[in-house]
Protein backbone atom coordinates (compact mmCIF):
# COMPACT_ATOMS: atom_id res chain seq x y z
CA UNK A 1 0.00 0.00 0.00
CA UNK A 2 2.84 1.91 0.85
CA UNK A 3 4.72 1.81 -2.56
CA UNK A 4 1.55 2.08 -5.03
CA UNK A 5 0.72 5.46 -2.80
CA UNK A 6 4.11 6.70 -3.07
CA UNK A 7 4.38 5.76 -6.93
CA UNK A 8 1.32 6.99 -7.77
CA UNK A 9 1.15 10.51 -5.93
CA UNK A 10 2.74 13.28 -8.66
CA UNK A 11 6.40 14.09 -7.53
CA UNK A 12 6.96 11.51 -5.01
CA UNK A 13 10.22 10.12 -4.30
CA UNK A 14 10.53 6.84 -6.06
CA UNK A 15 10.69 3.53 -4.97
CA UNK A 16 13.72 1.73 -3.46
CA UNK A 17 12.52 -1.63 -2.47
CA UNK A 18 10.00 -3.15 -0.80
CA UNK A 19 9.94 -5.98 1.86
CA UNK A 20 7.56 -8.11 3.88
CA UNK A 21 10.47 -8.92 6.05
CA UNK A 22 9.38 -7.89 10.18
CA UNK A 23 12.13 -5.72 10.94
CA UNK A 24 11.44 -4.64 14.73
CA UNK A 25 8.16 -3.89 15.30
CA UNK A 26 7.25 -3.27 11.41
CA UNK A 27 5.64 -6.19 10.05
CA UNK A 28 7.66 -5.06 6.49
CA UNK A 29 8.97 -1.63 5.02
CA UNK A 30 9.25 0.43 1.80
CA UNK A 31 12.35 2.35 1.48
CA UNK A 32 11.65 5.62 -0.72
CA UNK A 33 15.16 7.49 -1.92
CA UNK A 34 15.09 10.81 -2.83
CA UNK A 35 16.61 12.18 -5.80
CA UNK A 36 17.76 15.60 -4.64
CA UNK A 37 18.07 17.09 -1.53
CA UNK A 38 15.21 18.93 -0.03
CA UNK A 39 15.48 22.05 2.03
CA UNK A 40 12.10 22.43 2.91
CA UNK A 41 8.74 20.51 1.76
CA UNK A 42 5.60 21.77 0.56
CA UNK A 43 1.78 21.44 1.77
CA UNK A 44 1.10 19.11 -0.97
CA UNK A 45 4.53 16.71 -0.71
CA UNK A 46 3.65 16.95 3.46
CA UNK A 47 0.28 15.96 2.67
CA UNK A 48 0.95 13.16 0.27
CA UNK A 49 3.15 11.36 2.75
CA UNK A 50 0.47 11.30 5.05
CA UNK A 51 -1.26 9.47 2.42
CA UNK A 52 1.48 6.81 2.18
CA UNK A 53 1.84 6.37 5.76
CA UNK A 54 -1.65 5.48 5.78
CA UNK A 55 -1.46 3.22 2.61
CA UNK A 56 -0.78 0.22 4.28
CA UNK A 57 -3.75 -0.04 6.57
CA UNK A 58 -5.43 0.85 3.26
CA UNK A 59 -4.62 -2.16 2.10
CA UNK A 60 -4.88 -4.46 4.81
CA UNK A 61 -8.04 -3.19 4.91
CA UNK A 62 -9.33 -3.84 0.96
CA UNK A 63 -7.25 -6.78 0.68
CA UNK A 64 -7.98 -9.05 3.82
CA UNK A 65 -11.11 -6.76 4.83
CA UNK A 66 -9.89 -6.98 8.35
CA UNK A 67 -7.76 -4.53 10.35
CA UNK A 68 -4.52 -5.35 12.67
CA UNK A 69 -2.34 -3.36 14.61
CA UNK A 70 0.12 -3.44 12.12
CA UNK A 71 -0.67 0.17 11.10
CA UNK A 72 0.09 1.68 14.64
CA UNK A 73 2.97 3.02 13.90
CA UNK A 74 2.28 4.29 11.05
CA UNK A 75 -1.00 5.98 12.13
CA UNK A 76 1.30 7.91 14.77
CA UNK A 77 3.65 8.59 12.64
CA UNK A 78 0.64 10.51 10.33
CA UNK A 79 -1.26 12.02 13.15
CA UNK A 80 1.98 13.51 14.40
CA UNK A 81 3.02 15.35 10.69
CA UNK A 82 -0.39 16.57 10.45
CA UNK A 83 -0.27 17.87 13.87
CA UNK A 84 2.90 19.52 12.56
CA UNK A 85 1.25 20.68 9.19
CA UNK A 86 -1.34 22.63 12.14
CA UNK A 87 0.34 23.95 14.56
CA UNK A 88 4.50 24.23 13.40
CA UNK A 89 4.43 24.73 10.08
CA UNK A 90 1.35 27.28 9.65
CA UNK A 91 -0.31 25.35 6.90
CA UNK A 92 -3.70 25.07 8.35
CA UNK A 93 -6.38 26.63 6.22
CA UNK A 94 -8.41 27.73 9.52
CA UNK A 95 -5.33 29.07 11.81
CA UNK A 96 -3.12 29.79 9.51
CA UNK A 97 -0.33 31.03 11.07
CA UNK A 98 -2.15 31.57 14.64
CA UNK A 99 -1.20 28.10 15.91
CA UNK A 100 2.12 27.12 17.92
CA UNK A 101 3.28 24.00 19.07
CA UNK A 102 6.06 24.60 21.35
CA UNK A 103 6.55 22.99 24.56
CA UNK A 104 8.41 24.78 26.63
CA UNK A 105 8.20 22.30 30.13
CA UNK A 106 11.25 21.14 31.06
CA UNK A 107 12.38 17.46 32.52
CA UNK A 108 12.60 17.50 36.46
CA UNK A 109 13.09 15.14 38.38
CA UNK A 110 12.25 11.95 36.41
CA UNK A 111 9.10 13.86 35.64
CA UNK A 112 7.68 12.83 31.84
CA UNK A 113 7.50 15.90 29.09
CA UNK A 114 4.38 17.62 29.84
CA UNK A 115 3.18 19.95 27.53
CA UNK A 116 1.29 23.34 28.20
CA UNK A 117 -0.72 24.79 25.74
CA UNK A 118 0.27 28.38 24.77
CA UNK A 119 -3.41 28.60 23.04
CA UNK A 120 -6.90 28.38 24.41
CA UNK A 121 -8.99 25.37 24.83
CA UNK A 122 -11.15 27.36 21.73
CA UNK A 123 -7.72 26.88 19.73
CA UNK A 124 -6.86 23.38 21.00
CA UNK A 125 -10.09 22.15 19.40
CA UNK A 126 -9.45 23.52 16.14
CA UNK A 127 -6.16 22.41 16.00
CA UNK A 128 -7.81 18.56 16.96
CA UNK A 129 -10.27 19.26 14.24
CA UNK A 130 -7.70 19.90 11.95
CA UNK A 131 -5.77 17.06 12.88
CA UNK A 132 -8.66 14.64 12.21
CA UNK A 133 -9.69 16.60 8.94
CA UNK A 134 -6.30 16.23 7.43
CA UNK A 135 -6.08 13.10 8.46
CA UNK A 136 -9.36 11.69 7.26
CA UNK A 137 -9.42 13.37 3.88
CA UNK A 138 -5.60 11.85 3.23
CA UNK A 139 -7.02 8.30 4.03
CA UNK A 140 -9.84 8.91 1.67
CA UNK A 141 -7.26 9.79 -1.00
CA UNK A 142 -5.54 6.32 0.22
CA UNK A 143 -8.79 4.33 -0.50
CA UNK A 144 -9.72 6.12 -3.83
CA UNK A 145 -5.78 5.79 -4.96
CA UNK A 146 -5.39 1.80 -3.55
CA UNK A 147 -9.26 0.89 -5.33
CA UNK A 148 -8.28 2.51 -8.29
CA UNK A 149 -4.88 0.15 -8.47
CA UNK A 150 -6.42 -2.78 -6.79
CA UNK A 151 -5.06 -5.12 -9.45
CA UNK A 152 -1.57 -3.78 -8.90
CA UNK A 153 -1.89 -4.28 -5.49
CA UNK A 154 -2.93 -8.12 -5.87
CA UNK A 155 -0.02 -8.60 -7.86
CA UNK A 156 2.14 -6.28 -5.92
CA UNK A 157 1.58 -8.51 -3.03
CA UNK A 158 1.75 -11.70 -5.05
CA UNK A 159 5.18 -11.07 -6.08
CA UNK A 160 5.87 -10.25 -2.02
CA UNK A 161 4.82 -13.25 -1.02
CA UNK A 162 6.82 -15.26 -3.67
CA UNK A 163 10.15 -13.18 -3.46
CA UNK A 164 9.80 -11.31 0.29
CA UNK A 165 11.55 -8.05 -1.18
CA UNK A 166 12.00 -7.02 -3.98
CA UNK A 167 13.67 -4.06 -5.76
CA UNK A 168 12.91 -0.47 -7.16
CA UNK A 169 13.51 -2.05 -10.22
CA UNK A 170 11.55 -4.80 -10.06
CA UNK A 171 8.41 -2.85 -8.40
CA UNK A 172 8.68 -0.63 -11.50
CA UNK A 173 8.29 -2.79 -14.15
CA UNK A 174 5.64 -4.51 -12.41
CA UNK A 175 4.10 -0.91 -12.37
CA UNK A 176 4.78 -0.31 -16.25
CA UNK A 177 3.18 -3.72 -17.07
């Protein structure tokens, strides 16, 4: 789900290789290499990998119509860039650039990071709306991108399940075919 999100998003970085391997806690990877160094990322780019993070519960979920915890990570890992998109990065369309996510608490005495809130409760809402609207409407685009390429991602898998990983290369031309 991963790779066929990442492939098929405009301007993505392509495909490295793909595995079904556990590594850790993830149940497989796909390694994405840029070609060129980036600076700084857009709305769009942040947005898309949001998408991609969230492409493999997307297909877990059209594929075996059931749902695991195998996702968790990556569901973290997307809530926590588009909390970023809201409140460090100014890219919400209802705060703008209103929002900041600082945490300024300090360790003390074995004490856990707390965070404060320099906003209102008002604010924190909006921000959590924002969270889940970004969110949501990137796992929509997930769904419509993973139904639309369902057949890829049969044989995508297929070809997992035969070989374990397999290459840039080799997820490419099963792409272009």
């Amino acid at each position: 789900g991963h790779a066929l999100c990442g492939y098929l998003l405009p301007g993505e970085d392509p495909v490295h290789k793909v595995s079904i391997i556990p590594r850790g806690r993830a149940g497989g990877y796909t390694l994405f290499l840029p070609t060129e160094d980036r600076n700084y990322m857009t709305r769009t780019h942040l947005r898309q990998q949001v998408i991609m993070m969230l492409g493999g519960r997307v297909a877990e979920e059209l594929v075996l119509n059931e749902i695991s915890t195998g996702a968790s990570n990556d569901i973290e890992r997307a809530t926590s860039l588009a909390r970023d998109i809201v409140t460090r990065y100014g890219m919400s369309d209802k705060l703008g650039l209103v929002a900041d996510g600082k945490n300024e608490d300090q360790v003390f005495l074995g004490r856990d990071i707390s965070s404060t809130p320099n906003y209102s409760q008002k604010t924190a809402a909006i921000i959590d709306e924002e969270i889940e609207s970004i969110v949501m409407t990137q796992y929509q685009k997930a769904i419509k991108i993973l139904t639309d390429a369902t057949a890829k991602l049969h044989e995508t898998a297929k070809l997992l399940f035969e070989k374990e990983k397999i290459s840039g290369d080799e997820f490419r031309t099963l792409m272009e075919n």
